[in-house]
C-alpha atoms as a PDB file:
ATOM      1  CA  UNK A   1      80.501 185.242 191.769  1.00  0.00           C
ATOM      2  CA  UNK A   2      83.849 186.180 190.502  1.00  0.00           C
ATOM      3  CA  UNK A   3      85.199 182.526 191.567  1.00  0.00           C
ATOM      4  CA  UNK A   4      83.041 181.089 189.622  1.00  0.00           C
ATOM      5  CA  UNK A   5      83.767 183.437 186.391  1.00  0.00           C
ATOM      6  CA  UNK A   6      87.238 182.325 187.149  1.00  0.00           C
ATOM      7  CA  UNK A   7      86.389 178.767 187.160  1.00  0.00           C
ATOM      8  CA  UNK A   8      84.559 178.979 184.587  1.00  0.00           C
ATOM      9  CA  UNK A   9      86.760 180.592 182.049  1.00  0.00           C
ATOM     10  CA  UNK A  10      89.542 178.443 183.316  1.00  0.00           C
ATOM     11  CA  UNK A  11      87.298 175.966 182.336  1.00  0.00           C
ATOM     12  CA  UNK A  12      86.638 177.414 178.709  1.00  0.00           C
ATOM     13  CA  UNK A  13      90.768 177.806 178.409  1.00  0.00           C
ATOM     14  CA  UNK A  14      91.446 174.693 179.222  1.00  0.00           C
ATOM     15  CA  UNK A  15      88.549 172.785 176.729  1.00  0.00           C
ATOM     16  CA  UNK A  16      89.888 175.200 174.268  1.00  0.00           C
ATOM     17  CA  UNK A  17      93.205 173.758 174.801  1.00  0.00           C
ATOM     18  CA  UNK A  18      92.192 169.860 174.660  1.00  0.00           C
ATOM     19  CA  UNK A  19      90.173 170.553 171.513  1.00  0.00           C
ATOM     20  CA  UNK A  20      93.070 172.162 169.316  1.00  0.00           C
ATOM     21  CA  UNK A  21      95.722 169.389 170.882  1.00  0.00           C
ATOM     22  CA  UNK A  22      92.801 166.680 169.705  1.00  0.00           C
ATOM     23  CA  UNK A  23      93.123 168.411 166.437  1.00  0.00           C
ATOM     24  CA  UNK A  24      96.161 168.174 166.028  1.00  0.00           C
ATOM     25  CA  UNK A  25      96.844 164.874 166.683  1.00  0.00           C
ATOM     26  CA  UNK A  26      93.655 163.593 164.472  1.00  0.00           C
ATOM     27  CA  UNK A  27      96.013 165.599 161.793  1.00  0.00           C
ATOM     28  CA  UNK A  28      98.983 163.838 162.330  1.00  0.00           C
ATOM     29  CA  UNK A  29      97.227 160.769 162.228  1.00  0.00           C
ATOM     30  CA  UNK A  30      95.643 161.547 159.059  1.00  0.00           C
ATOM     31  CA  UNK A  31      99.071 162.697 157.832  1.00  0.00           C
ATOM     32  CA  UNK A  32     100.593 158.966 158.616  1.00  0.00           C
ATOM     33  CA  UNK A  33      97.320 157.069 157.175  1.00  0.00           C
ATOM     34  CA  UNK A  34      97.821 159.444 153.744  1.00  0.00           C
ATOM     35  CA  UNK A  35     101.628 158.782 153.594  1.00  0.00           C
ATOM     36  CA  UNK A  36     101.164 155.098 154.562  1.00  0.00           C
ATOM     37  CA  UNK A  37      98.326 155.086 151.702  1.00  0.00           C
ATOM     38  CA  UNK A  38     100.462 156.837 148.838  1.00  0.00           C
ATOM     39  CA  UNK A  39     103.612 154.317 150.377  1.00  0.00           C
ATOM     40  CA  UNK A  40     101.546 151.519 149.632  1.00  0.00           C
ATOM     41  CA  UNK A  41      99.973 152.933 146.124  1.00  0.00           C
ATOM     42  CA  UNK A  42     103.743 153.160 144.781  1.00  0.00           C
ATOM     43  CA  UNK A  43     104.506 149.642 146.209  1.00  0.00           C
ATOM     44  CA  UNK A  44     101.711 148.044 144.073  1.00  0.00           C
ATOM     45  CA  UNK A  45     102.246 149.652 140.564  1.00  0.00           C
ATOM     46  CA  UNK A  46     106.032 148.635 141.521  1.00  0.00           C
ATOM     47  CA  UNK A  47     104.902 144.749 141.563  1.00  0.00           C
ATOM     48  CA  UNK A  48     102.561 145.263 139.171  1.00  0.00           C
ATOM     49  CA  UNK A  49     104.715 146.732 136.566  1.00  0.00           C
ATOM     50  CA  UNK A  50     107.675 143.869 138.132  1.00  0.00           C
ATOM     51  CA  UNK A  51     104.345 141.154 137.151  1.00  0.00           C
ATOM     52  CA  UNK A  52     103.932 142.513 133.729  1.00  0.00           C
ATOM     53  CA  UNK A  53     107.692 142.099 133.295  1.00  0.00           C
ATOM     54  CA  UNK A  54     107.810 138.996 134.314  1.00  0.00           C
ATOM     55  CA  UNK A  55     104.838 137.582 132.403  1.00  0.00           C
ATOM     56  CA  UNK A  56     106.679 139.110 128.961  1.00  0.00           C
ATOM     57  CA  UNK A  57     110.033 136.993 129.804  1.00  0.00           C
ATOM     58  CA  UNK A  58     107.907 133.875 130.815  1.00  0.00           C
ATOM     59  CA  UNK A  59     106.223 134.033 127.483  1.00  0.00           C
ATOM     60  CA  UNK A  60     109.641 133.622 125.925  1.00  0.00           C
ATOM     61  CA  UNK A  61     109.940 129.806 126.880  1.00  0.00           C
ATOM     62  CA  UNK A  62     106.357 129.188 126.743  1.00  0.00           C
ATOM     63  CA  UNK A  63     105.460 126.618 123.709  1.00  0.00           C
END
């Protein structure tokens, strides 16, 4: 019976193990996808403010 104890909790120890690594890594990942996200954010009001700059000096030679 003790073998199987043994087993067992090794068994426990090492699920234990996979689930926090799995955690930590589904972290990370979310860490990347919310950097990527804000990267991307910060790109867009660039062009848009760029678009809104370039509309005013087009409207300089427009009849």
């Amino acid at each position: 019976m003790r073998a199987v104890d043994d087993v067992n909790r090794q068994i426990a120890q090492m699920t234990q193990a996979a689930i926090a690594n799995d955690t930590q890594e589904v972290s990370a990942a979310s860490e990347q996808h919310t950097a990527s996200s804000q990267e991307m954010t910060a790109t867009a009001e660039t062009l848009a403010d760029m678009a809104a700059r370039l509309s005013d000096q087009v409207k300089r030679f427009t009849i």
